[in-house]
N, C-alpha and C. Protein backbone atom coordinates (compact mmCIF):
# COMPACT_ATOMS: atom_id res chain seq x y z
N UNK A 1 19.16 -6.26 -4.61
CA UNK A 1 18.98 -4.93 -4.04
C UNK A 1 19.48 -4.96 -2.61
N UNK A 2 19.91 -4.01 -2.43
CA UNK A 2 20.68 -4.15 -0.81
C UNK A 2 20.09 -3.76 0.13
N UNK A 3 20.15 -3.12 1.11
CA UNK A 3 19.22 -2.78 2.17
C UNK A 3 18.92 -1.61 2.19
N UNK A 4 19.64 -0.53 1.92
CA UNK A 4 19.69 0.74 1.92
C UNK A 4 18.97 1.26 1.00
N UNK A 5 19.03 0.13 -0.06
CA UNK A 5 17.75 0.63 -1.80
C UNK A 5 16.73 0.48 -1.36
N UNK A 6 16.30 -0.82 -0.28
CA UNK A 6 15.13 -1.33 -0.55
C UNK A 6 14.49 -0.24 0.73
N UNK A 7 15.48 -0.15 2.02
CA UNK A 7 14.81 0.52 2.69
C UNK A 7 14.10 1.72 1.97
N UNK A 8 14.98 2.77 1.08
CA UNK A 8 14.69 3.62 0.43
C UNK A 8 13.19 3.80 -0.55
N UNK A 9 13.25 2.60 -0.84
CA UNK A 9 11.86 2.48 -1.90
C UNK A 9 10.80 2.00 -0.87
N UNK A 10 10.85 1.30 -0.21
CA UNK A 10 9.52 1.32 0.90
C UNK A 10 9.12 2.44 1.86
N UNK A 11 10.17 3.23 2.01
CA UNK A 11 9.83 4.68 2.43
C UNK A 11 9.29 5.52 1.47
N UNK A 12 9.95 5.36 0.40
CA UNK A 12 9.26 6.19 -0.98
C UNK A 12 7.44 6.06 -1.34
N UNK A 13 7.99 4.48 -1.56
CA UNK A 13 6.12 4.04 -1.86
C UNK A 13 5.59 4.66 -0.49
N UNK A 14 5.81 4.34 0.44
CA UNK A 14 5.01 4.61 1.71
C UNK A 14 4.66 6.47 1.56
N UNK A 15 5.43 7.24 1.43
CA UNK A 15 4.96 8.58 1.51
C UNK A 15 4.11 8.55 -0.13
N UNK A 16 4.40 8.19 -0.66
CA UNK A 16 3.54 8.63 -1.91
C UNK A 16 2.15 7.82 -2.22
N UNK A 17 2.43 7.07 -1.61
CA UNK A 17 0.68 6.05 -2.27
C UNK A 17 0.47 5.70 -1.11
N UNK A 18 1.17 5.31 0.37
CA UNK A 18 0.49 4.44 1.48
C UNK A 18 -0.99 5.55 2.00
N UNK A 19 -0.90 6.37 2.26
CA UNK A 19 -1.64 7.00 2.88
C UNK A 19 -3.27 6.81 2.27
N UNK A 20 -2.86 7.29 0.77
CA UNK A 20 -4.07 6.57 -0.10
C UNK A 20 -4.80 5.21 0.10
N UNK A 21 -4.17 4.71 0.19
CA UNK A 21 -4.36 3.05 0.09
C UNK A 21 -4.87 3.02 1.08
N UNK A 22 -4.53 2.96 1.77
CA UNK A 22 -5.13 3.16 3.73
C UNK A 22 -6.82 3.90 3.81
N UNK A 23 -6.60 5.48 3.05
CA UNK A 23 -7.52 5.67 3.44
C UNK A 23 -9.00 4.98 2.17
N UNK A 24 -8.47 4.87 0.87
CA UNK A 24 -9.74 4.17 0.13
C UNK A 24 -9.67 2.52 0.86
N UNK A 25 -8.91 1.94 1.59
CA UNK A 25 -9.50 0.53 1.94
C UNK A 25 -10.60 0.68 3.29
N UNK A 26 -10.46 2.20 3.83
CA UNK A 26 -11.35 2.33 4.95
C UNK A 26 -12.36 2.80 4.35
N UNK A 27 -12.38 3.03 3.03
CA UNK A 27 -13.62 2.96 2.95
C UNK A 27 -14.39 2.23 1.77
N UNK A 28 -13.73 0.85 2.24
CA UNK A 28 -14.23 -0.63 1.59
C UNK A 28 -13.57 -1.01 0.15
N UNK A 29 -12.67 -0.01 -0.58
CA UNK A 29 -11.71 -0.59 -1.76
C UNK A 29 -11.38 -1.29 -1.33
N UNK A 30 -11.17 -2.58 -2.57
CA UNK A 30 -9.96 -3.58 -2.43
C UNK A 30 -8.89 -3.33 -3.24
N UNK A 31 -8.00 -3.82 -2.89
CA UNK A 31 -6.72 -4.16 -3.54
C UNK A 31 -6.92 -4.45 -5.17
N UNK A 32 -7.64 -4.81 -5.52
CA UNK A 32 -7.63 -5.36 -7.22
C UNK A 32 -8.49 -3.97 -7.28
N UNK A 33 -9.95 -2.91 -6.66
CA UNK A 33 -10.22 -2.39 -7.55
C UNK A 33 -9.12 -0.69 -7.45
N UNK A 34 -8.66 -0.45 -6.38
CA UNK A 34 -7.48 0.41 -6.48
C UNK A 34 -6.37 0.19 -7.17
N UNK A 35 -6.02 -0.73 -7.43
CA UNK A 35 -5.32 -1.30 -8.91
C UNK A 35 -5.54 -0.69 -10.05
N UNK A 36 -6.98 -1.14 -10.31
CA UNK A 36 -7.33 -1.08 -11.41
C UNK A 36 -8.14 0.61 -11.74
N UNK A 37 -8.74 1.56 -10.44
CA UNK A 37 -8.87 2.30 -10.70
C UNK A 37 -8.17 3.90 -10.84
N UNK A 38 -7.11 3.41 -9.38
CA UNK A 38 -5.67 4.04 -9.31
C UNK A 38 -4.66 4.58 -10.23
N UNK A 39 -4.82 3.06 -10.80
CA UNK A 39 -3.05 2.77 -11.39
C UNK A 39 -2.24 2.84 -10.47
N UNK A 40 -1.57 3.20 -9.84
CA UNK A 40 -0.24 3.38 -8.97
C UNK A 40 -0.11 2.27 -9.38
N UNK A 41 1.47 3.18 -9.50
CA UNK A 41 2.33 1.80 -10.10
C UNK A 41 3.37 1.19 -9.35
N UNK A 42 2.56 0.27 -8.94
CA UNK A 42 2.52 -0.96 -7.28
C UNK A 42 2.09 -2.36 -8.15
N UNK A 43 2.72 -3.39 -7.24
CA UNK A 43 2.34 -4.55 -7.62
C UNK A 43 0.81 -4.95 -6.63
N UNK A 44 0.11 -5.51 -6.93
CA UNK A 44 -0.98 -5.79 -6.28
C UNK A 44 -0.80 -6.39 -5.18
N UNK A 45 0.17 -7.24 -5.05
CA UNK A 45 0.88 -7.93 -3.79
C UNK A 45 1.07 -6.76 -2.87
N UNK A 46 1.97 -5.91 -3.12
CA UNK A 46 2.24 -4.94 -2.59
C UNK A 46 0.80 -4.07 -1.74
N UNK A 47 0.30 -3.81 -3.07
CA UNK A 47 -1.34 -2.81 -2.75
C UNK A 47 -1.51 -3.82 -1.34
N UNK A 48 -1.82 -4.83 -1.36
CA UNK A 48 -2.62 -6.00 -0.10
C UNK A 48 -2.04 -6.00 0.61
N UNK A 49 -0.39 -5.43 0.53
CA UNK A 49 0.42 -5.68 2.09
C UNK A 49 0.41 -4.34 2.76
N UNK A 50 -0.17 -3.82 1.98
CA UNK A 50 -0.47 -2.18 2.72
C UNK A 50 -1.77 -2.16 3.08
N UNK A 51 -2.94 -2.98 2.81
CA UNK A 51 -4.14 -2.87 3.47
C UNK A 51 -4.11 -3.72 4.98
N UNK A 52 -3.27 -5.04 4.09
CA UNK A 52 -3.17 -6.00 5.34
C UNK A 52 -2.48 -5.77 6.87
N UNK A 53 -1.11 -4.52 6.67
CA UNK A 53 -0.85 -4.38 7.84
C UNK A 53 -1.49 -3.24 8.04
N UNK A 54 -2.18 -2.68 7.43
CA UNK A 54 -3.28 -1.44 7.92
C UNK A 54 -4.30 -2.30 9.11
N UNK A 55 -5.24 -3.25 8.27
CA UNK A 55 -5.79 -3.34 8.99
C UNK A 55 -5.53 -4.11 10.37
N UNK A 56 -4.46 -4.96 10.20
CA UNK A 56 -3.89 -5.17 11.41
C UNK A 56 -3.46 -4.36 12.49
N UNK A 57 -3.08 -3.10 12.29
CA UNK A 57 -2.74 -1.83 12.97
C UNK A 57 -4.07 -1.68 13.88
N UNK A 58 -5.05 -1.33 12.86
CA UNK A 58 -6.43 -1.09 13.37
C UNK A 58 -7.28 -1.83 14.65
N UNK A 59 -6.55 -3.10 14.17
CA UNK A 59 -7.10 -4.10 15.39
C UNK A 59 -6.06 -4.16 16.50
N UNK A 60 -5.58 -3.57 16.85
CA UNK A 60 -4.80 -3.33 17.94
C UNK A 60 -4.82 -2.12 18.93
């Protein structure tokens, strides 16, 4: 995938599911149960790298 796809699809996921993700991990979801209660169809890796630099954001 080249740069221009991938940029494209991380902007994509990001407007369509980041915001979600963000806001059920603030209020204590994890990654496996937004998975599993969600669906979005995200890899779980993925789901955790959107909480993880969330909450890194947060602490700054």
């Amino acid at each position: 995938m080249g740069q221009f796809e991938e940029s494209l699809q991380n902007f994509t996921r990001e407007f369509a599911y980041g915001g979600a993700i963000r806001h059920l991990a603030d209020h204590g979801y994890t990654a496996e149960q937004i998975l599993k209660e969600y669906r979005y169809p995200l890899s779980l890796e993925t789901i955790r790298k959107i909480i993880d630099d969330h909450m890194k954001e947060k602490k700054d």
